[in-house]
Protein backbone atom coordinates (compact mmCIF):
# COMPACT_ATOMS: atom_id res chain seq x y z
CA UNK A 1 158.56 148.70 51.37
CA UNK A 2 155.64 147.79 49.05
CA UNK A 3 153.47 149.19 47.22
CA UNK A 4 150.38 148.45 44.44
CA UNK A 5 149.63 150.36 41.77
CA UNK A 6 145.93 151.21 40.17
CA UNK A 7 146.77 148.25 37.73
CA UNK A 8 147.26 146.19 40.63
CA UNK A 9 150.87 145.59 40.02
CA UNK A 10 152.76 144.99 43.54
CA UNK A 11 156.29 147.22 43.36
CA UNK A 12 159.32 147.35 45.60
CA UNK A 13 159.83 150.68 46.83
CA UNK A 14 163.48 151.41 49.18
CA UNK A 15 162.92 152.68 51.67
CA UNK A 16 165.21 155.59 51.31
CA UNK A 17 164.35 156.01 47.71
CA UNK A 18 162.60 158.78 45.50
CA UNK A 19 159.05 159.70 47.21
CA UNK A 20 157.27 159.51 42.92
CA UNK A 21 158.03 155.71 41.07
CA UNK A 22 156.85 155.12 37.40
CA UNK A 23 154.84 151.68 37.57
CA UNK A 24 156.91 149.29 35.33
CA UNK A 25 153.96 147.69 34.13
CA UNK A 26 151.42 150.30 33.09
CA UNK A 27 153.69 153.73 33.56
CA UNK A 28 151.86 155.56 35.78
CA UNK A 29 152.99 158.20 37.70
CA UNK A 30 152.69 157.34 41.45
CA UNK A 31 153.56 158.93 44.67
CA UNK A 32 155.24 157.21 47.62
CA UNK A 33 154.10 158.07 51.21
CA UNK A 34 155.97 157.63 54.41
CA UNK A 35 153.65 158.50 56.94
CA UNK A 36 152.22 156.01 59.63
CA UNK A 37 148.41 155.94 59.99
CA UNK A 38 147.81 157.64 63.75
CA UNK A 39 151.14 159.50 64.10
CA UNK A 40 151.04 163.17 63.96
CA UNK A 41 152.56 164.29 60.48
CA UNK A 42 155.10 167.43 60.21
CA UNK A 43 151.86 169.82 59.14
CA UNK A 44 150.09 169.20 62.73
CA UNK A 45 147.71 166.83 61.24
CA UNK A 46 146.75 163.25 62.00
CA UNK A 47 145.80 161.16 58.97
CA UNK A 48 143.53 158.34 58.70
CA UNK A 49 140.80 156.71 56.81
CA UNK A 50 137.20 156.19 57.43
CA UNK A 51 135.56 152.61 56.67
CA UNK A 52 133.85 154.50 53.40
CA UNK A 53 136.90 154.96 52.30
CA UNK A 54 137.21 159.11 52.74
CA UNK A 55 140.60 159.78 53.74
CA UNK A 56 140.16 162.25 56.55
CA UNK A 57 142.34 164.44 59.08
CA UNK A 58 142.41 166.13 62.51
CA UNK A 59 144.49 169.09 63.69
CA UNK A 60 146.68 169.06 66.60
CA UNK A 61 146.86 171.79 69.06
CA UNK A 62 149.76 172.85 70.62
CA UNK A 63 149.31 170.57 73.62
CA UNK A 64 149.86 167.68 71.12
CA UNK A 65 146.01 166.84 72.21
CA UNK A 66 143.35 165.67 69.39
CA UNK A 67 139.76 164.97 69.03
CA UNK A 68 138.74 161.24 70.09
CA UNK A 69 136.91 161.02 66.95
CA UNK A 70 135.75 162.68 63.69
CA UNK A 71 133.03 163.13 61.70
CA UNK A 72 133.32 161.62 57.94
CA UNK A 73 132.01 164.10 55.79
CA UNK A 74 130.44 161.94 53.03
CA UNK A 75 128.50 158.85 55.28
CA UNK A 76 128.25 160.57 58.57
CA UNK A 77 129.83 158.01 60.57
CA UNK A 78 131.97 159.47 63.63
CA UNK A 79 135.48 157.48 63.04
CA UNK A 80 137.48 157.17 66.36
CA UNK A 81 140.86 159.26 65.73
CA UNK A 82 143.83 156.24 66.26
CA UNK A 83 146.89 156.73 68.48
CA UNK A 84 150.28 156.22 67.42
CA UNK A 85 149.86 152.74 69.99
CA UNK A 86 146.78 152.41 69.76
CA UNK A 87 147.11 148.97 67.57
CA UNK A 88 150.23 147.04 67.10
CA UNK A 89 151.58 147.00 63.79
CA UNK A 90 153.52 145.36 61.02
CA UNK A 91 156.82 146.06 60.29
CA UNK A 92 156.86 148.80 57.22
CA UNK A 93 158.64 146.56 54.73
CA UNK A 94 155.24 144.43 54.82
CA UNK A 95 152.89 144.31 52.10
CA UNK A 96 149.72 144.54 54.31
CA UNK A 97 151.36 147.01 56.79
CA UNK A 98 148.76 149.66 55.80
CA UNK A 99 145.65 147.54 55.98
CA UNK A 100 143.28 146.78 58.64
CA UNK A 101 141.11 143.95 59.10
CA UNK A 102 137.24 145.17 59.06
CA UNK A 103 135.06 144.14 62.74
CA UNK A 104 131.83 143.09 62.42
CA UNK A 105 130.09 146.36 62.46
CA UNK A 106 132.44 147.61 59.81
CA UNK A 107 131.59 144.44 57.41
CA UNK A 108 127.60 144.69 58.08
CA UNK A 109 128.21 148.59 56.65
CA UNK A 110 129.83 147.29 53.67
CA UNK A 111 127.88 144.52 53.18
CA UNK A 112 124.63 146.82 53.50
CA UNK A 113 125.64 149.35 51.26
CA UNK A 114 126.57 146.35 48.73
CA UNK A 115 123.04 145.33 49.35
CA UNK A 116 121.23 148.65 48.57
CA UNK A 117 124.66 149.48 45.53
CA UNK A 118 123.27 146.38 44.00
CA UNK A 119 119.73 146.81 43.91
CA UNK A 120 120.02 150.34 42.08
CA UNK A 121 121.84 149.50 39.52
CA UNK A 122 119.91 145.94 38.66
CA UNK A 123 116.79 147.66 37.90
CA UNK A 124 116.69 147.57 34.23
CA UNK A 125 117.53 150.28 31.91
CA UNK A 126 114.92 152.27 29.84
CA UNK A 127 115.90 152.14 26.42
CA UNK A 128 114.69 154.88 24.18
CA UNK A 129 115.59 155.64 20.39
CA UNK A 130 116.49 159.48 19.22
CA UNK A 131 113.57 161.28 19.03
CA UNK A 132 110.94 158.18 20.64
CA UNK A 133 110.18 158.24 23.76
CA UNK A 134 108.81 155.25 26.06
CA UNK A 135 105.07 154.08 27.05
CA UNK A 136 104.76 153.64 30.72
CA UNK A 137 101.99 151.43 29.80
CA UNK A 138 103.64 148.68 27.47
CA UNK A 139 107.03 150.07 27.17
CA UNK A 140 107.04 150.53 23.15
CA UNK A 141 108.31 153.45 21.87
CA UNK A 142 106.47 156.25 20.70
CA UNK A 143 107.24 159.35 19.00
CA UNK A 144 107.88 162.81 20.83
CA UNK A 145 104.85 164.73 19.01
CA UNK A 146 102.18 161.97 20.01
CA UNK A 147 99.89 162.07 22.94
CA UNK A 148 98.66 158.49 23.24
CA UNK A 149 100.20 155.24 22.53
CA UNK A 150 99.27 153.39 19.28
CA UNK A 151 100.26 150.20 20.61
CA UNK A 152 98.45 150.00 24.18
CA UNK A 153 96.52 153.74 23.58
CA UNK A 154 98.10 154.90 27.26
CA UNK A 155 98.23 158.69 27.76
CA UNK A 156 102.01 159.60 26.88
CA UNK A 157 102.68 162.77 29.20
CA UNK A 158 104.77 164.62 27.52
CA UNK A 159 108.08 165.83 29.40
């Protein structure tokens, strides 16, 4: 079985080994586990991951019957539960056994959110000094006590 760690390092895991392995490269701490996406675990839970990436879980009632979907709790979406056959897949001791290729529907999400991500954060940043703070007229700075700017003579609000 394989496995990455945060630092990206790809380790070899046995399969009957320790459930916690100490990343050779970076010495992290991580744990190991042997659950199969869809398949009802030993707590009565089924496990499985939104498209966000919010790891989320449905209970099982004593029939062994679930909810066809859920509801992700931090974009909303409603995430069909899977089945234990629902999707054939790779053998364990595969590197990409966990993984799922996104549809189209899941790739326009990501690639909107990218879209909207991006635009936030390449507005530029407002610099201001310690004790200055910034014209909305020409963007100098001015100090805290004054009410008008010396460069551009704006009215500074004061906040």
């Amino acid at each position: 079985m394989k496995a990455t760690c945060r630092c990206g390092h790809i380790l070899d895991v046995p399969e009957d080994g320790s459930d916690r392995i100490v990343c050779p490269k970076c010495a992290a701490k991580i744990r190991i586990r042997r659950i199969v996406p869809g398949a009802p675990g030993a707590d009565g839970y089924i496990r499985f991951a939104c498209p966000c990436g919010r790891r989320l879980k449905v209970k099982i009632d004593d029939e062994g019957s679930h909810p066809p979907a859920g509801k992700c709790p931090d974009c909303g979406q409603i995430v069909p539960v899977p089945t234990p056959g629902s999707n054939p897949a790779l053998p364990a001791s595969h590197p990409e056994s966990q993984t799922a290729e996104l549809d189209a529907v899941d790739m326009a999400l990501l690639e909107k959110w990218a879209r909207g991500h991006l635009a936030r954060t390449a507005a530029p940043a407002i610099k201001a000094e310690a004790g200055l703070r910034v014209c909305p007229g020409c963007g100098r700075p001015v100090h805290l006590g004054a009410v008008a700017c010396r460069e551009c003579g704006t009215h500074v609000p004061k906040r």
